[in-house]
C-alpha atoms as a PDB file:
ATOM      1  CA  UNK A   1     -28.442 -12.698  -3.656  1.00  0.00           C
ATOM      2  CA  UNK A   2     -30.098 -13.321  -6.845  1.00  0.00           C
ATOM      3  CA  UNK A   3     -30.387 -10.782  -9.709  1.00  0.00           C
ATOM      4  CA  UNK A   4     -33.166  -8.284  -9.193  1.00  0.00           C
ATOM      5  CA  UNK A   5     -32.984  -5.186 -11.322  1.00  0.00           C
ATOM      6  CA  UNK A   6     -31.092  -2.910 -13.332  1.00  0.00           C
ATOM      7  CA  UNK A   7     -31.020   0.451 -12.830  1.00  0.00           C
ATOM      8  CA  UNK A   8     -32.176   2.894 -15.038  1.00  0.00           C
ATOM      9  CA  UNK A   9     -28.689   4.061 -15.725  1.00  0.00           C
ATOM     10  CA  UNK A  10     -27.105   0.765 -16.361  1.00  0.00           C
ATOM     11  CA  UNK A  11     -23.771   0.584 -17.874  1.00  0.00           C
ATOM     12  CA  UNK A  12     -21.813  -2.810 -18.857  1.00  0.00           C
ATOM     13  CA  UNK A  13     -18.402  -3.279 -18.565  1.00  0.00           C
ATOM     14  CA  UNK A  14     -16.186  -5.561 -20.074  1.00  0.00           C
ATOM     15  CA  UNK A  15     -13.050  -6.603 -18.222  1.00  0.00           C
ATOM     16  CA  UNK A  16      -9.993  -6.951 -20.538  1.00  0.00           C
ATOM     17  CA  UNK A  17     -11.904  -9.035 -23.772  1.00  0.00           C
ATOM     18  CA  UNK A  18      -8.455  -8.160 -26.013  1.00  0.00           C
ATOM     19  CA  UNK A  19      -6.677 -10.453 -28.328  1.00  0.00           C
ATOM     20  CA  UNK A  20      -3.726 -11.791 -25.784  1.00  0.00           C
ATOM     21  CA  UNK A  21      -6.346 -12.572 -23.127  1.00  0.00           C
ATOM     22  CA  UNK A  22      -9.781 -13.943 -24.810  1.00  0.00           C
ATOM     23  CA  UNK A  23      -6.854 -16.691 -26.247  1.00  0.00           C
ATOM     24  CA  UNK A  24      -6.278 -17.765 -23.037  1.00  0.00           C
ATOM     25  CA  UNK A  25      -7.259 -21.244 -21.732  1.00  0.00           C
ATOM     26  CA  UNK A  26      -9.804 -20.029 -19.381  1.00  0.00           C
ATOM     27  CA  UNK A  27     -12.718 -22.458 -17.346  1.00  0.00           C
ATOM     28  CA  UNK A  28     -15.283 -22.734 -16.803  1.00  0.00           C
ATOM     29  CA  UNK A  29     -15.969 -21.053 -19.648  1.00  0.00           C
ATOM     30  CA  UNK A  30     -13.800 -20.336 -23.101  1.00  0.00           C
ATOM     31  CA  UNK A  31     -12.724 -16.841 -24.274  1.00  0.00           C
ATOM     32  CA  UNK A  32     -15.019 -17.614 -27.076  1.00  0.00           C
ATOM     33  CA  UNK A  33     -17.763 -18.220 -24.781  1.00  0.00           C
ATOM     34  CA  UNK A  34     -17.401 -15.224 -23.238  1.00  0.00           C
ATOM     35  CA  UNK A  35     -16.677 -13.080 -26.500  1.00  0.00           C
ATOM     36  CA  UNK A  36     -19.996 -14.623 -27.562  1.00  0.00           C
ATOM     37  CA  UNK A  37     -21.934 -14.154 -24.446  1.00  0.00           C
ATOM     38  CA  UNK A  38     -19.937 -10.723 -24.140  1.00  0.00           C
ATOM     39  CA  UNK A  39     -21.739  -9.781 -27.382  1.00  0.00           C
ATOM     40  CA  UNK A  40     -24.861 -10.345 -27.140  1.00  0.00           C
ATOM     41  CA  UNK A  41     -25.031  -8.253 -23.728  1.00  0.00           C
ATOM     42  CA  UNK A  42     -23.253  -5.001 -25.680  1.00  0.00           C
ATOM     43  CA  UNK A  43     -25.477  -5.889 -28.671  1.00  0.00           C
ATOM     44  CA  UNK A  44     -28.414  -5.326 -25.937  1.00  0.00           C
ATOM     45  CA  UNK A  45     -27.597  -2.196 -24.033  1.00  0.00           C
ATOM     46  CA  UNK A  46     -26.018  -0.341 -27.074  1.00  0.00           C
ATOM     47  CA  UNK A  47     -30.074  -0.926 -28.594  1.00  0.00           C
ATOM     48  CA  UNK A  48     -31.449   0.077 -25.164  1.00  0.00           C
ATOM     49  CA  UNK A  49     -28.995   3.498 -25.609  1.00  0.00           C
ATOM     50  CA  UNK A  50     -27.055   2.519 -22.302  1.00  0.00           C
ATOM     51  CA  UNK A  51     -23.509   2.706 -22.310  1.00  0.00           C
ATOM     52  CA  UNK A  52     -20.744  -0.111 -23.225  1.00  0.00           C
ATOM     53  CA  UNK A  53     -17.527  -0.023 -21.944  1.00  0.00           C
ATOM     54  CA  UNK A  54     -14.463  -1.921 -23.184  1.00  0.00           C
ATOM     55  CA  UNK A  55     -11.618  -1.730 -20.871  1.00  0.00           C
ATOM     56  CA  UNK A  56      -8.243  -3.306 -22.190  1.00  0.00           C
ATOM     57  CA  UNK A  57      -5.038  -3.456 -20.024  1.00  0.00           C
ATOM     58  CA  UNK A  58      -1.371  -2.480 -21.893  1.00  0.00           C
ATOM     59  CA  UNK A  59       1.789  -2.450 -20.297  1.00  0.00           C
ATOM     60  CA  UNK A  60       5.086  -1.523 -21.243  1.00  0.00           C
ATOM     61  CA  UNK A  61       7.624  -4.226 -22.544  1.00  0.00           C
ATOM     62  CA  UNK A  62       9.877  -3.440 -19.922  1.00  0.00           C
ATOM     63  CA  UNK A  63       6.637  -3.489 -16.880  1.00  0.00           C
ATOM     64  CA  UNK A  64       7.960  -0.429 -16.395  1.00  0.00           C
ATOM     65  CA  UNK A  65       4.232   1.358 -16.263  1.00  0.00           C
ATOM     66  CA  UNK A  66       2.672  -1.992 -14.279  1.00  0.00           C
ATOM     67  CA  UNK A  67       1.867  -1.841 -10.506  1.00  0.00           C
ATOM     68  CA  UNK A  68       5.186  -1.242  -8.626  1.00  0.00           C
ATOM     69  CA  UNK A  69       4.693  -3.150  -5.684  1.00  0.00           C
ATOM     70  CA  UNK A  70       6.862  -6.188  -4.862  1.00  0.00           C
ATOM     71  CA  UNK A  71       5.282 -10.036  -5.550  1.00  0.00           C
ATOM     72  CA  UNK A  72       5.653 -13.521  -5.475  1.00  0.00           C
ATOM     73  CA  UNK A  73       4.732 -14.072  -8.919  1.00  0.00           C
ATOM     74  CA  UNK A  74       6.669 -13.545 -12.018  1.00  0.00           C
ATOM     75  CA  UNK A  75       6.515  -9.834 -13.995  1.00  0.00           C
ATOM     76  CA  UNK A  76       4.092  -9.149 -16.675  1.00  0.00           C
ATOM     77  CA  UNK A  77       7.161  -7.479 -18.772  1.00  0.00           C
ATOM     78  CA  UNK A  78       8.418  -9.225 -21.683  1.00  0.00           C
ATOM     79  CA  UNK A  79       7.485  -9.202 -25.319  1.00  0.00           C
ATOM     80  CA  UNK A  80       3.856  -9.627 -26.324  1.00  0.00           C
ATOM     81  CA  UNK A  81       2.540 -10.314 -29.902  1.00  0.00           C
ATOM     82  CA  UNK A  82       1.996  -7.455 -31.724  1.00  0.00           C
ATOM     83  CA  UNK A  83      -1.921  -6.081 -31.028  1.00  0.00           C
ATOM     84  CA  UNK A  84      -2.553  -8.383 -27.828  1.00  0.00           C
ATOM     85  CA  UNK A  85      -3.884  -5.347 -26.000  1.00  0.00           C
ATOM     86  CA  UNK A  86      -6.488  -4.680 -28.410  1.00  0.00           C
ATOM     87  CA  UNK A  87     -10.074  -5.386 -28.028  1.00  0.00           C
ATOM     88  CA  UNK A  88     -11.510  -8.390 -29.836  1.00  0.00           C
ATOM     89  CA  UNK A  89     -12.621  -7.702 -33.370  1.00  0.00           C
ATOM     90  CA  UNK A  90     -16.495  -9.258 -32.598  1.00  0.00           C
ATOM     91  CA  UNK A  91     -16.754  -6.129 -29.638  1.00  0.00           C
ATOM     92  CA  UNK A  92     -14.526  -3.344 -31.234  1.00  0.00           C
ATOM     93  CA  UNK A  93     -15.876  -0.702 -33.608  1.00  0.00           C
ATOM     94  CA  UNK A  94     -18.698   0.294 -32.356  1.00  0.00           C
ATOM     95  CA  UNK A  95     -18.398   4.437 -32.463  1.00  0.00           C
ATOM     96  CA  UNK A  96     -20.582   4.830 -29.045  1.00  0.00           C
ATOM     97  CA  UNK A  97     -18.608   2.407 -26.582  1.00  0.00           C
ATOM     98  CA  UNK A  98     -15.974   3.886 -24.612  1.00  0.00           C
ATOM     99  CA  UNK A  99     -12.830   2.117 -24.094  1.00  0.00           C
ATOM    100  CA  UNK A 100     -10.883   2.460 -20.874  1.00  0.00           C
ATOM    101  CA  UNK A 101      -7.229   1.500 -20.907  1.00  0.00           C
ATOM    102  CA  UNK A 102      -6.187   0.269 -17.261  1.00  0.00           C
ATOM    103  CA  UNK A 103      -2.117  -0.711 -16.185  1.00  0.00           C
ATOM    104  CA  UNK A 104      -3.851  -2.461 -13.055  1.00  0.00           C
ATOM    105  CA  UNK A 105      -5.897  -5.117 -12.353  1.00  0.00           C
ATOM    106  CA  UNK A 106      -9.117  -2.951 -11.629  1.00  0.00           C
ATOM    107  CA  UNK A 107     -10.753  -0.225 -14.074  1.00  0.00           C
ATOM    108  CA  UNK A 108     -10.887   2.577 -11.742  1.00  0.00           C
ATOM    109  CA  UNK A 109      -7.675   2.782 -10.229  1.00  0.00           C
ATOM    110  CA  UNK A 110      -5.440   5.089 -12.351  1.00  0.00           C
ATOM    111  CA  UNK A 111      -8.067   5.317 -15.365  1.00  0.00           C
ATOM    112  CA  UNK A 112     -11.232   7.588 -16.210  1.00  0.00           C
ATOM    113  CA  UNK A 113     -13.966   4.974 -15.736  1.00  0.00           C
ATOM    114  CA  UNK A 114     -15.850   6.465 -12.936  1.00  0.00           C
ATOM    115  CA  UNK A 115     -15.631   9.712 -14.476  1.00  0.00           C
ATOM    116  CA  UNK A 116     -17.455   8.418 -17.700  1.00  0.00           C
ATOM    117  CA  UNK A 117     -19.514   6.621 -15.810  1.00  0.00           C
ATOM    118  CA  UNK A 118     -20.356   9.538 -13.398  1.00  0.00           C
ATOM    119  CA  UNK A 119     -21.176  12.029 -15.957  1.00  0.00           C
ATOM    120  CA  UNK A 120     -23.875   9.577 -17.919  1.00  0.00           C
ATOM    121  CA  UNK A 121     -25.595   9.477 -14.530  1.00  0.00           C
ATOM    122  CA  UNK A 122     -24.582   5.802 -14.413  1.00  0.00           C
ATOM    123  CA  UNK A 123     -25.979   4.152 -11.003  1.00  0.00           C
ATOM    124  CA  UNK A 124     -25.325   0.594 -11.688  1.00  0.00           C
ATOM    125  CA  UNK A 125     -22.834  -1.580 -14.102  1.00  0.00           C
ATOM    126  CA  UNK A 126     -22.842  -4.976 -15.323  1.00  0.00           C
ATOM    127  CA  UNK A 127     -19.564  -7.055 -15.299  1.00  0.00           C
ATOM    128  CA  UNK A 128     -17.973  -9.085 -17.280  1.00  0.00           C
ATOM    129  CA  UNK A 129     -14.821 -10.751 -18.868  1.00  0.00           C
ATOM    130  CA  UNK A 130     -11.649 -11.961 -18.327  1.00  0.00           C
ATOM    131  CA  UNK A 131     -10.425 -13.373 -15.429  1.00  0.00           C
ATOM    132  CA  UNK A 132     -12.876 -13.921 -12.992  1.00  0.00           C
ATOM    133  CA  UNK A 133     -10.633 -13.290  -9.893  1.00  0.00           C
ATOM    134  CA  UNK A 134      -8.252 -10.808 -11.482  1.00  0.00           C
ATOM    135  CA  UNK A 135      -9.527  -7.845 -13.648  1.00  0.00           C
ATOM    136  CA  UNK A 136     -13.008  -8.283 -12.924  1.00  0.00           C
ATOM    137  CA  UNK A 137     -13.032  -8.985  -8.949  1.00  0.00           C
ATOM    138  CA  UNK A 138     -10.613  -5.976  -8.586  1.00  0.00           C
ATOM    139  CA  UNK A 139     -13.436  -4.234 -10.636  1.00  0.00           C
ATOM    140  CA  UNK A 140     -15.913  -5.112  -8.940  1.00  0.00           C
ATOM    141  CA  UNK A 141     -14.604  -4.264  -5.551  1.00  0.00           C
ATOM    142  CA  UNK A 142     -13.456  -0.766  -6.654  1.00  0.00           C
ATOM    143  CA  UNK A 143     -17.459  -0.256  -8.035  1.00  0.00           C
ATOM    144  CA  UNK A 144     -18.954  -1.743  -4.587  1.00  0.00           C
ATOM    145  CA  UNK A 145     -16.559   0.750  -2.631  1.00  0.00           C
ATOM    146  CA  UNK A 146     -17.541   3.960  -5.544  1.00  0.00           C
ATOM    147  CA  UNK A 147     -21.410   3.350  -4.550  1.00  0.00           C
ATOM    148  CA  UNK A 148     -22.277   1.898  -7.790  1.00  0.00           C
ATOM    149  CA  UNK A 149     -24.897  -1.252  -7.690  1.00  0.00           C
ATOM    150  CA  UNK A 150     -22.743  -4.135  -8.928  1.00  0.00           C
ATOM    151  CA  UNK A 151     -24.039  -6.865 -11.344  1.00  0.00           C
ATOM    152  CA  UNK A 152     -21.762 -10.159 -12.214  1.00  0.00           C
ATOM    153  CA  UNK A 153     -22.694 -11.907 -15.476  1.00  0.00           C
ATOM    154  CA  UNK A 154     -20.966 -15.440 -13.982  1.00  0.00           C
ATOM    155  CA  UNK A 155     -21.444 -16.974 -17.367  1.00  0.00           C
ATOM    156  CA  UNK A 156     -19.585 -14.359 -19.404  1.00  0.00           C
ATOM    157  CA  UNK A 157     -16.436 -14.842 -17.308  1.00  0.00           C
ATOM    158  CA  UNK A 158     -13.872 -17.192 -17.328  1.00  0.00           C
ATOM    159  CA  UNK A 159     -10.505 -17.240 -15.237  1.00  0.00           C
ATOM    160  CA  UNK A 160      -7.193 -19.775 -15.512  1.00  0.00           C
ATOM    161  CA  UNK A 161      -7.969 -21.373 -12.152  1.00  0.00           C
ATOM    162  CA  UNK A 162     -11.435 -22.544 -11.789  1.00  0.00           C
ATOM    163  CA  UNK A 163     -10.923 -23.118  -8.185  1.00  0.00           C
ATOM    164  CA  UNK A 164     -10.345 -19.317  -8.269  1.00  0.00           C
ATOM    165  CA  UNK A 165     -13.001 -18.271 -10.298  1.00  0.00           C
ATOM    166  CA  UNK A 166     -15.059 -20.261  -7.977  1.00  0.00           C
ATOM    167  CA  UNK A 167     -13.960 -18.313  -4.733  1.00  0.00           C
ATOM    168  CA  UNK A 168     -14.706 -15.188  -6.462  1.00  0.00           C
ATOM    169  CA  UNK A 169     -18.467 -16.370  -7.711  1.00  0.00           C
ATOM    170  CA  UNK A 170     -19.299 -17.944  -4.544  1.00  0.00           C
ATOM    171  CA  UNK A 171     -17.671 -16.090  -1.778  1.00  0.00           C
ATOM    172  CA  UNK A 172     -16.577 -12.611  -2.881  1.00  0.00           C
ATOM    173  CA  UNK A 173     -19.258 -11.154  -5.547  1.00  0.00           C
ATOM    174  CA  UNK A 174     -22.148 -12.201  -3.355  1.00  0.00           C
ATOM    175  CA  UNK A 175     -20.533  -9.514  -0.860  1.00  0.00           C
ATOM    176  CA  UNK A 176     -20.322  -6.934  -3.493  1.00  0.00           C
ATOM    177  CA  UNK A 177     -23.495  -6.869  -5.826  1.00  0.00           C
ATOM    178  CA  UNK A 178     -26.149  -9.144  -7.317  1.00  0.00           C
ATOM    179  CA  UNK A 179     -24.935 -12.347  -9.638  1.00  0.00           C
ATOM    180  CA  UNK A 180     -26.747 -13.575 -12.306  1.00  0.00           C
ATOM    181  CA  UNK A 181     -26.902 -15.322 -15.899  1.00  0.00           C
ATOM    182  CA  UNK A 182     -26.371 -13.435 -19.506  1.00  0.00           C
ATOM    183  CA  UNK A 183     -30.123 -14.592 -19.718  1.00  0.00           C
ATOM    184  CA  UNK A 184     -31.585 -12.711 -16.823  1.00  0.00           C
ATOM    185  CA  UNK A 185     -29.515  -9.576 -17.176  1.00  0.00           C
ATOM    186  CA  UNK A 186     -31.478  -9.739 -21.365  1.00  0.00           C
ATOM    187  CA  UNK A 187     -34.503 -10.229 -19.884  1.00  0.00           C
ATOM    188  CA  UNK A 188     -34.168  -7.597 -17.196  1.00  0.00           C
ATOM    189  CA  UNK A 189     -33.064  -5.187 -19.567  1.00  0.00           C
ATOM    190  CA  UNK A 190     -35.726  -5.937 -21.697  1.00  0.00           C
ATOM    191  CA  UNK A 191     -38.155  -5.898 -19.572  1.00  0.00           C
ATOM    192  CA  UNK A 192     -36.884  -2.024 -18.521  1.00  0.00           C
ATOM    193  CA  UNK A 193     -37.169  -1.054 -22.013  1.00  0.00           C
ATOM    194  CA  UNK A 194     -40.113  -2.112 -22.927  1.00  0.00           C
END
């Protein structure tokens, strides 16, 4: 489905843009690329007085506050750099964004994000970040299963597997919301201000 409209009470999220991650190799697009891209949508609903939200994921050293399920895969304890779980310095600082600090894959589970987003009235949100298949798939199925109306920036995303971001831009998000371009969610939002 292609992008239609934005709700009057739009918010945007941004999935996990924080030092450690926006340095990741990332395709098909960079972490600078979508930092940049990123921007410019904040830059646009922070003018149009619709909320911003920056969601960052910490963990323990020791994983001892991450998901407690057994996997496959390898922990996500160890050490990290010192300030890899804070937002990026071109989105941070901005006294009217709220940030949202998730120890899961998804923003709702375990956090307040639908409870800021419930008491601004939000109806819709706008996704972005990093990874594609990760933080902001999880995200996006938690938002499709709250009742919000799901939008999925595709170019201000990136993910470490392209065949994965792939699955989740051509199979999954088409069964959760609307996809569309930084460019048409601008315009669209534009076009509601105006």
């Amino acid at each position: 489905m292609a992008l239609t409209t934005l709700d009057p009470r739009t918010a945007l999220v941004l999935i996990d843009l924080q030092n450690g991650i926006a340095a990741a190799p990332t395709v098909p697009h960079t972490g600078p690329e979508v930092v940049a891209r990123a921007v410019e949508l904040a830059n646009a609903f922070r003018a149009n007085g619709s909320p911003v939200v920056l969601v960052r994921v910490s963990l323990a050293e020791d994983g001892s506050d991450a998901a407690p399920g057994r996997t496959e895969a390898e922990g996500a304890g160890g050490p990290r750099p010192a300030g890899w779980d804070l937002i990026v310095d071109e989105l941070s600082g901005h006294d009217g964004d709220i940030t949202v600090t998730k120890r899961n894959w998804g923003a709702f589970h375990g956090t307040d994000l639908d409870l800021h987003l419930r008491r601004r009235g939000v109806s819709q949100i706008v996704l972005a970040g990093i990874a594609t298949s990760i933080g902001v798939e999880s995200t996006a199925r938690a938002a499709h299963e709250h009742g919000y109306h799901v939008t999925l920036v595709t170019d201000a995303m990136g993910d470490m597997d392209l065949d994965a971001h792939d699955n989740s831009v051509r199979r999954i998000f088409p069964r959760l919301g609307e996809t569309g371009t930084t460019a048409e969610v601008l315009a669209l939002l534009g076009s509601a201000a105006r």
